[in-house]
PDB file of N, CA and C in Angstrom:
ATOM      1  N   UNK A   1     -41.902  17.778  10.486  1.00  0.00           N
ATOM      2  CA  UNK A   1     -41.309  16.668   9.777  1.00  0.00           C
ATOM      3  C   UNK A   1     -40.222  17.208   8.840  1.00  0.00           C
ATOM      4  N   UNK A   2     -38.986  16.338   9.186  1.00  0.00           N
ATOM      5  CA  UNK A   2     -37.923  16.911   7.693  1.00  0.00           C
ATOM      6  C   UNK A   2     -37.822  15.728   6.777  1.00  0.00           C
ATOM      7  N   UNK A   3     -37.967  16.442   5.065  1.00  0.00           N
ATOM      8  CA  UNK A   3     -37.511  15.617   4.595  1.00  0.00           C
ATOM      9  C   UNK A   3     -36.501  15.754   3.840  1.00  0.00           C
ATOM     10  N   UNK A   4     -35.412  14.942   3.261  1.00  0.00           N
ATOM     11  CA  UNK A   4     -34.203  14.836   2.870  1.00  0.00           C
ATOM     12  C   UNK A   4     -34.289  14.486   1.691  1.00  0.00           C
ATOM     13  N   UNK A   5     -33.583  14.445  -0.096  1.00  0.00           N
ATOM     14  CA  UNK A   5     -33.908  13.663  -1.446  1.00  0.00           C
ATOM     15  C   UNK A   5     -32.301  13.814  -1.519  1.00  0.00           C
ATOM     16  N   UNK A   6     -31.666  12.304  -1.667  1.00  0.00           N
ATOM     17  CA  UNK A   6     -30.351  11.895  -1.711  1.00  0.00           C
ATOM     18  C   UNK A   6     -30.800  11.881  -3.371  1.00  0.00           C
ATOM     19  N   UNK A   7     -29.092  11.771  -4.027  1.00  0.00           N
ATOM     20  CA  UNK A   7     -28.885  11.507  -5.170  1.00  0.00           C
ATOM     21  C   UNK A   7     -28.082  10.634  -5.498  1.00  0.00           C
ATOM     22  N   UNK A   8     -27.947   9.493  -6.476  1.00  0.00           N
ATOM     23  CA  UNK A   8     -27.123   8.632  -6.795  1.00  0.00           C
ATOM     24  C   UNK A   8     -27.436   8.112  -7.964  1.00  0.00           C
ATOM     25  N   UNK A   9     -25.182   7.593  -8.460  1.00  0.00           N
ATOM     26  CA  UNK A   9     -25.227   7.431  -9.877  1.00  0.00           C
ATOM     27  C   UNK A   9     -24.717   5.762  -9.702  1.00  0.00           C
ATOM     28  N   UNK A  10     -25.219   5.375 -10.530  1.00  0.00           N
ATOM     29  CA  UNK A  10     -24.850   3.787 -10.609  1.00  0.00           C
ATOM     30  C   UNK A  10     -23.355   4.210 -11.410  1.00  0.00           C
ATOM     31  N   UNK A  11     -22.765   3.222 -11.327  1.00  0.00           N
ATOM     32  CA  UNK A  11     -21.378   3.341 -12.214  1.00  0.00           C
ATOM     33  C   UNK A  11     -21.379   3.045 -13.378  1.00  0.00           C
ATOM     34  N   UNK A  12     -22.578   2.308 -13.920  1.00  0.00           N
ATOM     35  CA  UNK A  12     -22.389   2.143 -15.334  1.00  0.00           C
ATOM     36  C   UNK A  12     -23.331   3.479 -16.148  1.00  0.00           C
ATOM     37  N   UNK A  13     -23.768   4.301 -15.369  1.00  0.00           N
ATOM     38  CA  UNK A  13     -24.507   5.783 -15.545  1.00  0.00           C
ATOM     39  C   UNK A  13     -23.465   6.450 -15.895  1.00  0.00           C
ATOM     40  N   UNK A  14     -22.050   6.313 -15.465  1.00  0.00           N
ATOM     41  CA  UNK A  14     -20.853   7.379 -15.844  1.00  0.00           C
ATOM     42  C   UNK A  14     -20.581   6.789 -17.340  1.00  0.00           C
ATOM     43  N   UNK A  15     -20.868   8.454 -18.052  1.00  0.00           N
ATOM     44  CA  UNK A  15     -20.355   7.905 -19.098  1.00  0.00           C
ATOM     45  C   UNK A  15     -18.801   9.157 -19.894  1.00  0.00           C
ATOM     46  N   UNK A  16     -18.809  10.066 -19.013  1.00  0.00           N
ATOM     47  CA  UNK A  16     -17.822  11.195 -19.519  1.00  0.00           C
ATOM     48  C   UNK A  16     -17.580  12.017 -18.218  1.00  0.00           C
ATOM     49  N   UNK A  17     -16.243  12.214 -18.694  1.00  0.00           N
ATOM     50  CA  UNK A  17     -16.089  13.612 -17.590  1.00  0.00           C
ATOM     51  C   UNK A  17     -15.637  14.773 -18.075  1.00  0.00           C
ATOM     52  N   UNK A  18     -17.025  15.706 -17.808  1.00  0.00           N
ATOM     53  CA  UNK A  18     -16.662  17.105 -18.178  1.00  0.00           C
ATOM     54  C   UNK A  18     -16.204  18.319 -17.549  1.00  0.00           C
ATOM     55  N   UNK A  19     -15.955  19.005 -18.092  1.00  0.00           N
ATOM     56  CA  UNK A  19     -14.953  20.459 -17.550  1.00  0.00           C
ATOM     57  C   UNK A  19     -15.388  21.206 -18.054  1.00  0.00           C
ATOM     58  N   UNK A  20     -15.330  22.107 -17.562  1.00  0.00           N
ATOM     59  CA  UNK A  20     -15.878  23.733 -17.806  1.00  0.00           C
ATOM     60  C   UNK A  20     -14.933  24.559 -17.383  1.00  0.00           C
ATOM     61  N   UNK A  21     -14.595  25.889 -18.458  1.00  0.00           N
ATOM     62  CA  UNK A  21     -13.559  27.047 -17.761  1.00  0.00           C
ATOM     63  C   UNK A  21     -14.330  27.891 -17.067  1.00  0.00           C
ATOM     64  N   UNK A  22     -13.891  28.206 -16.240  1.00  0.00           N
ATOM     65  CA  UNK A  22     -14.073  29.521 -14.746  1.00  0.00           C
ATOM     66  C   UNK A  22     -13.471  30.757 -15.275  1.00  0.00           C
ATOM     67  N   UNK A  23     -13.122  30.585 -16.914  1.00  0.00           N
ATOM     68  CA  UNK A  23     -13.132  32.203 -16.892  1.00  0.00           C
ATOM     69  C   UNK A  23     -14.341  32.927 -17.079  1.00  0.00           C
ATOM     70  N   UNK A  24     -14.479  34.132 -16.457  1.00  0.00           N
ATOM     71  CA  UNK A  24     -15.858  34.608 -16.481  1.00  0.00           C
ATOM     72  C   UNK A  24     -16.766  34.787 -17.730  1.00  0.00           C
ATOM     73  N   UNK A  25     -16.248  35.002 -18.798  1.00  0.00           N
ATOM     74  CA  UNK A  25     -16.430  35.547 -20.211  1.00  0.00           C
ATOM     75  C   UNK A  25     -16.488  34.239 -20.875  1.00  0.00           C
ATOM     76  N   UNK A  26     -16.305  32.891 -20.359  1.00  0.00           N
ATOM     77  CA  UNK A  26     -16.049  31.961 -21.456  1.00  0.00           C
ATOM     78  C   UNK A  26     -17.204  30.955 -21.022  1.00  0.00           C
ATOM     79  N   UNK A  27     -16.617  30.251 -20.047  1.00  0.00           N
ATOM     80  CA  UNK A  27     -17.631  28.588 -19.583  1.00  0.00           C
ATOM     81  C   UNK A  27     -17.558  28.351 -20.566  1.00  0.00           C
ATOM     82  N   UNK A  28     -16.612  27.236 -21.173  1.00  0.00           N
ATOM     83  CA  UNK A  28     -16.574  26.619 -22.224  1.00  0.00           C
ATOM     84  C   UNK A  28     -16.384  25.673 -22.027  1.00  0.00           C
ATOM     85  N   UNK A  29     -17.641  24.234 -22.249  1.00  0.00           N
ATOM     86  CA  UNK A  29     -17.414  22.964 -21.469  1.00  0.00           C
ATOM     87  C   UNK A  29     -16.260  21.993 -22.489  1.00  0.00           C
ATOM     88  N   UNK A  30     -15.839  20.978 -21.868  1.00  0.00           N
ATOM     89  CA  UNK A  30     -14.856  19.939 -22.650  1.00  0.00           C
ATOM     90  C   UNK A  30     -15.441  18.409 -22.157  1.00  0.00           C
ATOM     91  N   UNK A  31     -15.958  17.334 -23.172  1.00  0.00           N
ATOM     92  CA  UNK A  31     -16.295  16.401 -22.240  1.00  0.00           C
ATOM     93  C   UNK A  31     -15.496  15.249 -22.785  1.00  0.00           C
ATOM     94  N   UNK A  32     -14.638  14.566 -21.624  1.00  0.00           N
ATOM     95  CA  UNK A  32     -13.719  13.454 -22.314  1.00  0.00           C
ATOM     96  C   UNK A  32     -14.694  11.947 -21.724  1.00  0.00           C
ATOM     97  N   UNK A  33     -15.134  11.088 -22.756  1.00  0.00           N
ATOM     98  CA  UNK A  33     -16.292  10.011 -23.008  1.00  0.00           C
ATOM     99  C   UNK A  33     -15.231   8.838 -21.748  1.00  0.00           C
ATOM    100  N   UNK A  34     -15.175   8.503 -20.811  1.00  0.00           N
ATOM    101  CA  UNK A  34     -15.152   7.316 -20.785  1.00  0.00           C
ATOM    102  C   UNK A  34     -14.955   5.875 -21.395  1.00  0.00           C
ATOM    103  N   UNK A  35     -15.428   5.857 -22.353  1.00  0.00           N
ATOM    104  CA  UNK A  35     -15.223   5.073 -22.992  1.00  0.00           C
ATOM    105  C   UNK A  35     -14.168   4.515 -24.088  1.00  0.00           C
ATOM    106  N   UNK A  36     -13.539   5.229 -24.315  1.00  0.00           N
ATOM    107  CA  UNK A  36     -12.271   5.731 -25.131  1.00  0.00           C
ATOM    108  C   UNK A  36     -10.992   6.041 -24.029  1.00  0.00           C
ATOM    109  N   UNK A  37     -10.275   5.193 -24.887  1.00  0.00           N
ATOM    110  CA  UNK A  37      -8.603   5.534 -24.545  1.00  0.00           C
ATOM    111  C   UNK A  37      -8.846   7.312 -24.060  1.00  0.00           C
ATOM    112  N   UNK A  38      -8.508   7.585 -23.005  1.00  0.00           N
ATOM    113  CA  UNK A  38      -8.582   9.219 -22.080  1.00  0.00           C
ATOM    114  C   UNK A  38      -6.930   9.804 -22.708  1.00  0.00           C
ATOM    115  N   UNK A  39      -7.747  10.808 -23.809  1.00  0.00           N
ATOM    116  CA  UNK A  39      -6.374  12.149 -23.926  1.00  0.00           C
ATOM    117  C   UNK A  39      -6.195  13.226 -23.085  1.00  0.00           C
ATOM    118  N   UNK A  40      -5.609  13.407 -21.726  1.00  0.00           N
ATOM    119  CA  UNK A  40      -5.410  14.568 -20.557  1.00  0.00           C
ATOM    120  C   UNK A  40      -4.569  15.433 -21.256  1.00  0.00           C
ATOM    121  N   UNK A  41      -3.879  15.144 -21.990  1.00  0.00           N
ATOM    122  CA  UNK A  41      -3.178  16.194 -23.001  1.00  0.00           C
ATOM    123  C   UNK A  41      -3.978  17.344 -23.565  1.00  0.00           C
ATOM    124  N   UNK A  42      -5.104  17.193 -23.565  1.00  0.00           N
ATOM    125  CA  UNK A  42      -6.166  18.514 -23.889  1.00  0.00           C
ATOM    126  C   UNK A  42      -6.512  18.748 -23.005  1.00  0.00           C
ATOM    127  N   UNK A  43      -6.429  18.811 -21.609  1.00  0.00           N
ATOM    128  CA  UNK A  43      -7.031  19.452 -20.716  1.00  0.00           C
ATOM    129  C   UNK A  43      -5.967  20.393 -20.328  1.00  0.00           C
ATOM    130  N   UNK A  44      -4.167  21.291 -21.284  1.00  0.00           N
ATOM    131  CA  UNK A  44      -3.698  21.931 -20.955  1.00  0.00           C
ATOM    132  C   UNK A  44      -4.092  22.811 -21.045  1.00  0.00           C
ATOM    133  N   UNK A  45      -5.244  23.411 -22.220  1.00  0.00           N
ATOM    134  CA  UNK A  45      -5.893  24.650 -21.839  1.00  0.00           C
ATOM    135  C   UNK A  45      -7.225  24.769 -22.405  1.00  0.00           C
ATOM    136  N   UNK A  46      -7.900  25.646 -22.166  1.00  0.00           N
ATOM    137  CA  UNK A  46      -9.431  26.235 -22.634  1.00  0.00           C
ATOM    138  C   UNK A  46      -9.589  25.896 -24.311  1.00  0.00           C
ATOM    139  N   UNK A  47     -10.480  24.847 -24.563  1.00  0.00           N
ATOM    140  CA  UNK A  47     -10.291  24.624 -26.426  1.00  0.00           C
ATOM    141  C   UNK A  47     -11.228  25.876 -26.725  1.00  0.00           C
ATOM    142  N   UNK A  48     -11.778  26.808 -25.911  1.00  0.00           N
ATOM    143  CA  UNK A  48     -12.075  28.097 -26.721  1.00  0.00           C
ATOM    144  C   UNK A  48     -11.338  29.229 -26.347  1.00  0.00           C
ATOM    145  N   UNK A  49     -10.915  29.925 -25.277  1.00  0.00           N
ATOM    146  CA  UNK A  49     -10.225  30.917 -24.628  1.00  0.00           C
ATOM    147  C   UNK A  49      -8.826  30.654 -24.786  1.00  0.00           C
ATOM    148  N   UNK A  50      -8.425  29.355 -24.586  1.00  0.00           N
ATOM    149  CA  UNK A  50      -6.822  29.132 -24.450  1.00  0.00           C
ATOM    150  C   UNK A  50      -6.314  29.026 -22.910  1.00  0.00           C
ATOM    151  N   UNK A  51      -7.390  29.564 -21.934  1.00  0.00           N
ATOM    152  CA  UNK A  51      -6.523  29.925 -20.881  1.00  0.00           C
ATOM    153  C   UNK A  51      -6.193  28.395 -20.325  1.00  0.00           C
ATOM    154  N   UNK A  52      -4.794  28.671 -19.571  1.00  0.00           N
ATOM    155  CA  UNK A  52      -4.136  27.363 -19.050  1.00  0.00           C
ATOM    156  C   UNK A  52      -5.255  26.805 -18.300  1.00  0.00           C
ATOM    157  N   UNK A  53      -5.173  25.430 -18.051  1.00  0.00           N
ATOM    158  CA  UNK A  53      -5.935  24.567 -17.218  1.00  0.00           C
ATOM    159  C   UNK A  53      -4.680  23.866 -16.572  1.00  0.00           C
ATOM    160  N   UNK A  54      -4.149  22.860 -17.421  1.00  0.00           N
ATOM    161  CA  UNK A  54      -3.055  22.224 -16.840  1.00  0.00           C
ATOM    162  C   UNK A  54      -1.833  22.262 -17.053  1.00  0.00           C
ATOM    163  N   UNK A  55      -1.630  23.219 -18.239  1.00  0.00           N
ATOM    164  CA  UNK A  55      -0.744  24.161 -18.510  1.00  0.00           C
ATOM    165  C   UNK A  55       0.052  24.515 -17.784  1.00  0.00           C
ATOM    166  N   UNK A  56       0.581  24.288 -16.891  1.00  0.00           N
ATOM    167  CA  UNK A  56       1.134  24.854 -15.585  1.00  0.00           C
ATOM    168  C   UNK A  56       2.476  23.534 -15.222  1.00  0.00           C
ATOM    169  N   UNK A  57       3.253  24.583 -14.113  1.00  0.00           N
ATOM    170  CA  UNK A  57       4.728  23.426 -13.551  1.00  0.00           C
ATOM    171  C   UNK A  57       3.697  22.199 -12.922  1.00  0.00           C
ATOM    172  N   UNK A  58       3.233  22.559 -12.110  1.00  0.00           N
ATOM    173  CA  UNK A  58       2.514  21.380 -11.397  1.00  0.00           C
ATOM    174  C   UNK A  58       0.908  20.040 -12.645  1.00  0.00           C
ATOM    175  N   UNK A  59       0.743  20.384 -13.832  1.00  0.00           N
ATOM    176  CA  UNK A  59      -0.195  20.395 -14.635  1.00  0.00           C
ATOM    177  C   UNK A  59      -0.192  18.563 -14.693  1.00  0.00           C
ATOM    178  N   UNK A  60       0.952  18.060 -14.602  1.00  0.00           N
ATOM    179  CA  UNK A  60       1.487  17.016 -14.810  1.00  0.00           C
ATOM    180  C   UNK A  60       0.808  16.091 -13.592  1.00  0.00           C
ATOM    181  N   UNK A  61       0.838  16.735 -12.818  1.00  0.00           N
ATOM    182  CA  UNK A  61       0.293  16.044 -11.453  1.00  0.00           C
ATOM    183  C   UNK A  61      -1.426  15.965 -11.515  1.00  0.00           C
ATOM    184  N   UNK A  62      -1.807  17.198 -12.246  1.00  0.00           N
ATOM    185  CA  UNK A  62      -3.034  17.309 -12.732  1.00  0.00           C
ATOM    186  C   UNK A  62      -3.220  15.972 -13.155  1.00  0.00           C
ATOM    187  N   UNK A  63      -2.671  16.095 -14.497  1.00  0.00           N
ATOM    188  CA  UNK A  63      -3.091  15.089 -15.653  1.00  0.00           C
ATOM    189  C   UNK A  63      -2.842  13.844 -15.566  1.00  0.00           C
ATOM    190  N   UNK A  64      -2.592  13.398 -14.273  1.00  0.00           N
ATOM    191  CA  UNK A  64      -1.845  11.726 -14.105  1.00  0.00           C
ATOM    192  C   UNK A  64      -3.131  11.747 -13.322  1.00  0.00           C
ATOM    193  N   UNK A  65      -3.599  12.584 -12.483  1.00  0.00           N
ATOM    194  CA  UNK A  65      -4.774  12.335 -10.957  1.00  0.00           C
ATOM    195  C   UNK A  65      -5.947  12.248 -12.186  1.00  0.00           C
ATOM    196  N   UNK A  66      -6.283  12.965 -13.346  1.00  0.00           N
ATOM    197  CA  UNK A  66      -7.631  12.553 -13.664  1.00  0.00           C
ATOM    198  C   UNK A  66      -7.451  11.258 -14.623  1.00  0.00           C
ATOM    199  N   UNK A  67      -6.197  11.075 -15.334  1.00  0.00           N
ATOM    200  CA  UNK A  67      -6.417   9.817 -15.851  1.00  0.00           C
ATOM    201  C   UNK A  67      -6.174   8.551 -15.127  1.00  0.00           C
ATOM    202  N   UNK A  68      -5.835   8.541 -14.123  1.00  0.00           N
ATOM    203  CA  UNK A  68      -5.434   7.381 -13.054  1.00  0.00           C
ATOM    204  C   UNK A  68      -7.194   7.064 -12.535  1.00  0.00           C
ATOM    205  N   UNK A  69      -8.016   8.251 -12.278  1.00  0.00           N
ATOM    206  CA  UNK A  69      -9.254   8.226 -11.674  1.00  0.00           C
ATOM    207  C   UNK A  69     -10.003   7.790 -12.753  1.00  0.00           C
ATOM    208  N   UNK A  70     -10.101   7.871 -14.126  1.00  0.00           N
ATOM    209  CA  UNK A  70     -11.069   7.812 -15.056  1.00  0.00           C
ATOM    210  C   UNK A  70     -10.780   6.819 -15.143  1.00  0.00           C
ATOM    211  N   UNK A  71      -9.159   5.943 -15.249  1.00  0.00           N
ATOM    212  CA  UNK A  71      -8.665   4.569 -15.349  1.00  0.00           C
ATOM    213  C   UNK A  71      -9.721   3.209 -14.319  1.00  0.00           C
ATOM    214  N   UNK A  72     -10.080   3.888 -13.017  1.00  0.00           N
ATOM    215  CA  UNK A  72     -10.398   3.533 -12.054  1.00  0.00           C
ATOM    216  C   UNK A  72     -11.494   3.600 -11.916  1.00  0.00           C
ATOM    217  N   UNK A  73     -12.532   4.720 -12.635  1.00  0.00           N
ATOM    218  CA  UNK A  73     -13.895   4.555 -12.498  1.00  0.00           C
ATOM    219  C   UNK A  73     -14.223   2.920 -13.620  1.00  0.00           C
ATOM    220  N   UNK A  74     -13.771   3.528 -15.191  1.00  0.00           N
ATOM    221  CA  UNK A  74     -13.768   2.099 -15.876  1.00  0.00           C
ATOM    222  C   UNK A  74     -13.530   0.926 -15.379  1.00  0.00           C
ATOM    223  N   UNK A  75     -12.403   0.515 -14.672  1.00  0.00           N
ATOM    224  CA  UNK A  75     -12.260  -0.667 -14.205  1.00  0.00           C
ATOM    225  C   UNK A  75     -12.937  -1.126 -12.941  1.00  0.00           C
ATOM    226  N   UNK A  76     -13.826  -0.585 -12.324  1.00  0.00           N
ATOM    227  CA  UNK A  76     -14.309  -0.574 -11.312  1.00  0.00           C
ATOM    228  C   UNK A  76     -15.661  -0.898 -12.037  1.00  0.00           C
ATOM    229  N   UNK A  77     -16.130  -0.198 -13.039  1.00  0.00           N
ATOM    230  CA  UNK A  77     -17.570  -0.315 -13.392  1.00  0.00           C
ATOM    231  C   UNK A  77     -17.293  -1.908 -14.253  1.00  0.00           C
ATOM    232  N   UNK A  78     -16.055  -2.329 -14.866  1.00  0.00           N
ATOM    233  CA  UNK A  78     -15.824  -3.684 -15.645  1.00  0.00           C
ATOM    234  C   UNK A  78     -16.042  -4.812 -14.698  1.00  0.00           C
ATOM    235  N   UNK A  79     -15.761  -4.296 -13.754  1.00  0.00           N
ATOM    236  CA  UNK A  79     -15.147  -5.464 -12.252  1.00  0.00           C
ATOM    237  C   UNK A  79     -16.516  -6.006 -11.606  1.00  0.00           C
ATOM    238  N   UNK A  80     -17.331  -4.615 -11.410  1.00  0.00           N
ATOM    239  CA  UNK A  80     -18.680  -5.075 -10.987  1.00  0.00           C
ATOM    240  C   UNK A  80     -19.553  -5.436 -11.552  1.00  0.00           C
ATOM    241  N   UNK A  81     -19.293  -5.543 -12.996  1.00  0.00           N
ATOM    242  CA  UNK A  81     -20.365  -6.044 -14.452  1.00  0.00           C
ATOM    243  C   UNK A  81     -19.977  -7.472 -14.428  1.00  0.00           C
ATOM    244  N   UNK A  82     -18.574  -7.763 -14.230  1.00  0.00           N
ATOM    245  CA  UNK A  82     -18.378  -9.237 -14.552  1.00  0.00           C
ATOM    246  C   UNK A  82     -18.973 -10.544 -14.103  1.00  0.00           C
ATOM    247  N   UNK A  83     -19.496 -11.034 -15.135  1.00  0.00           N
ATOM    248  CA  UNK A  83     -20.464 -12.066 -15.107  1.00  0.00           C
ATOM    249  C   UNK A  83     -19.751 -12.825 -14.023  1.00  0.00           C
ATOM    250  N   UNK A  84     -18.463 -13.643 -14.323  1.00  0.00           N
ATOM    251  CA  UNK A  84     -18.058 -14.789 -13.469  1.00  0.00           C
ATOM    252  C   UNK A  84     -17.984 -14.462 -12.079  1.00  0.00           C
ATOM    253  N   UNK A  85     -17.563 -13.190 -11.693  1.00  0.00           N
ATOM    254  CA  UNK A  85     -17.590 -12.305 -10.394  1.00  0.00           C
ATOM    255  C   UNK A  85     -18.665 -12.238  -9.594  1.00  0.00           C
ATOM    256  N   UNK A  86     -19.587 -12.455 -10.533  1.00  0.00           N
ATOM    257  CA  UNK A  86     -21.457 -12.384  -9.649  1.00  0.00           C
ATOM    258  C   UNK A  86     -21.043 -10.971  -8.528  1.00  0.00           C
ATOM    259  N   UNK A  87     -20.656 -10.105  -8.427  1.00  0.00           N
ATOM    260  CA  UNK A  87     -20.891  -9.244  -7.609  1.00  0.00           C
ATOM    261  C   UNK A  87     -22.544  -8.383  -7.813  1.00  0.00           C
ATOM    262  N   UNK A  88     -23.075  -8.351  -8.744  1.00  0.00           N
ATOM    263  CA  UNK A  88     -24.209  -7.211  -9.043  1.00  0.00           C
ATOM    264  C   UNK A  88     -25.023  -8.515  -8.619  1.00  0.00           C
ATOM    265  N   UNK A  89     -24.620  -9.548  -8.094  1.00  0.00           N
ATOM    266  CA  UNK A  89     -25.792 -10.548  -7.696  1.00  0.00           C
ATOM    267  C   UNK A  89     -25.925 -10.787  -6.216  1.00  0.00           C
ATOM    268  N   UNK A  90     -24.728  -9.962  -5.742  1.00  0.00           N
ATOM    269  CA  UNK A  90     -24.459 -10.005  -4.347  1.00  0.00           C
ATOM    270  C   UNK A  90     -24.999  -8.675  -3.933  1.00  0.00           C
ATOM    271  N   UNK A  91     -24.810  -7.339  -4.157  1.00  0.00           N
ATOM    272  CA  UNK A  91     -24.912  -6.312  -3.979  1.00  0.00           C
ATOM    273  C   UNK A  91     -24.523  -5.384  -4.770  1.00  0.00           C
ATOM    274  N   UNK A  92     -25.225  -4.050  -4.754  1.00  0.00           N
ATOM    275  CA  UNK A  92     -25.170  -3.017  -5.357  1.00  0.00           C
ATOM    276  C   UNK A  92     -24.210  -1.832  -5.196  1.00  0.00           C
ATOM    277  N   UNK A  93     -23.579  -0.844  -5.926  1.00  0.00           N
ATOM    278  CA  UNK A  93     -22.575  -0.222  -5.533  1.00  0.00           C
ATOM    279  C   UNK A  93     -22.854   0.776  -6.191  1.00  0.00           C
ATOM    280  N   UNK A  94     -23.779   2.088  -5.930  1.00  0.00           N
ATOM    281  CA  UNK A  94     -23.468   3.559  -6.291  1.00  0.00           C
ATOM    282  C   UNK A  94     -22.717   4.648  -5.871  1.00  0.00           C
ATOM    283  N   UNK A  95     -22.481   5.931  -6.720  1.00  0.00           N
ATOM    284  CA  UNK A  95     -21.916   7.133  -5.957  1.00  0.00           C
ATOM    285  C   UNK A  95     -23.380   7.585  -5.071  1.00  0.00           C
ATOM    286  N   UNK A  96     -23.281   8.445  -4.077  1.00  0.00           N
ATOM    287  CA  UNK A  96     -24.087   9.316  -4.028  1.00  0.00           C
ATOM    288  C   UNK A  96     -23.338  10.833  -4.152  1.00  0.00           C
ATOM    289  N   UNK A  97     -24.212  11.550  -4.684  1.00  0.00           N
ATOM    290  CA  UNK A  97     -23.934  13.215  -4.963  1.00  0.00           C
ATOM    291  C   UNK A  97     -24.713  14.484  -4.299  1.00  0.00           C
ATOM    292  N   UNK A  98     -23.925  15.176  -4.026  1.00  0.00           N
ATOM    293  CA  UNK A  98     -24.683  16.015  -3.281  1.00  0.00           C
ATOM    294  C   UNK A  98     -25.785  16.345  -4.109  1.00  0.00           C
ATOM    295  N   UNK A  99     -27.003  17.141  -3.488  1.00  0.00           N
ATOM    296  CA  UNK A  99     -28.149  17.911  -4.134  1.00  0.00           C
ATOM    297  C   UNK A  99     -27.445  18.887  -4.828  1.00  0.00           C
ATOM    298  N   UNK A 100     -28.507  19.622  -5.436  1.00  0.00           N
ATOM    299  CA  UNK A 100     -28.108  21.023  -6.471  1.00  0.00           C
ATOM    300  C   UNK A 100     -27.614  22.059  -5.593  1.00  0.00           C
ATOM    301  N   UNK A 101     -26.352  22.597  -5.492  1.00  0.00           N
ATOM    302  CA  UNK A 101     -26.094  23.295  -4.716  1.00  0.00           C
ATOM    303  C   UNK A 101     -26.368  25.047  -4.863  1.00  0.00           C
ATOM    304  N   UNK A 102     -26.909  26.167  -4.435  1.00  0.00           N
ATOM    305  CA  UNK A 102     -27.055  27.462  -4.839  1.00  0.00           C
ATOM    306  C   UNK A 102     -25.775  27.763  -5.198  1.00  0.00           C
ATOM    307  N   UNK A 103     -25.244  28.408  -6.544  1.00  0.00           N
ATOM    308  CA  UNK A 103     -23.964  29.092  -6.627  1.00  0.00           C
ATOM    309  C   UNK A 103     -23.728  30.301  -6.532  1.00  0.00           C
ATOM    310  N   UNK A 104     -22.662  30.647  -6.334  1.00  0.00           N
ATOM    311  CA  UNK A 104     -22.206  32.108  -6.186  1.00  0.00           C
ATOM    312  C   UNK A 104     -22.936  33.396  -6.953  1.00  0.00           C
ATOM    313  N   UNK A 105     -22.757  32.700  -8.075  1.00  0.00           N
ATOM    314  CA  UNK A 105     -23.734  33.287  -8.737  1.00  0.00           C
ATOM    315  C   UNK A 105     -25.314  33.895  -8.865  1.00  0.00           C
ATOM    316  N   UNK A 106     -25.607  32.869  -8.554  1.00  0.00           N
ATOM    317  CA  UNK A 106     -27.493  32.697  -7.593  1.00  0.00           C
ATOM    318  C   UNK A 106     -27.855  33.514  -6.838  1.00  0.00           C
ATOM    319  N   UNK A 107     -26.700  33.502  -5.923  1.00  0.00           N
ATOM    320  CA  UNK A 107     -27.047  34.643  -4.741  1.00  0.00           C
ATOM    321  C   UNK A 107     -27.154  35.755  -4.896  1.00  0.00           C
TER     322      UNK A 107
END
């Protein structure tokens, strides 16, 4: 017998999106709330190390793709809350996420 354990987030479960640096010496997380007007202007670099994140020629393209998406998770989670809309009376709408994956590290 196999068995399988899916994971899933309702949309009103999102409440921030966080970042972490990949420099080896640092992992220094950053979490921008959802809920609040989104500043991508701090995601140009590491608020402990400094090192660039979006800092970069292309950074701009960065910083429009996560606030356009965070724009879009909010209004998506407003859209399906709305009373007059009755959608959460029609059906349900989660992410699913992968399981815990082993990291590089682990191994």
């Amino acid at each position: 017998m196999t068995s399988q354990t899916k994971h899933f987030i309702e949309l009103s479960d999102l409440i921030a999106l966080r970042f972490q640096c990949k420099k080896e010496d640092c992992g220094a997380t950053f979490t921008l709330p959802l809920s609040r007007a989104l500043n991508t202007k701090k995601l140009a670099m590491c608020p402990h190390c400094e090192r660039p994140w979006l800092n970069i020629a292309i950074g701009e393209v960065g910083e429009r793709a996560i606030w356009e998406f965070a724009k879009s998770l909010a209004e998506l989670a407003r859209v399906m809350n709305e009373q007059s809309l009755s959608f959460a009376d029609r059906f349900s709408m989660v992410l699913e996420i992968k399981p815990d994956a082993v990291t590089k590290k682990e191994v």
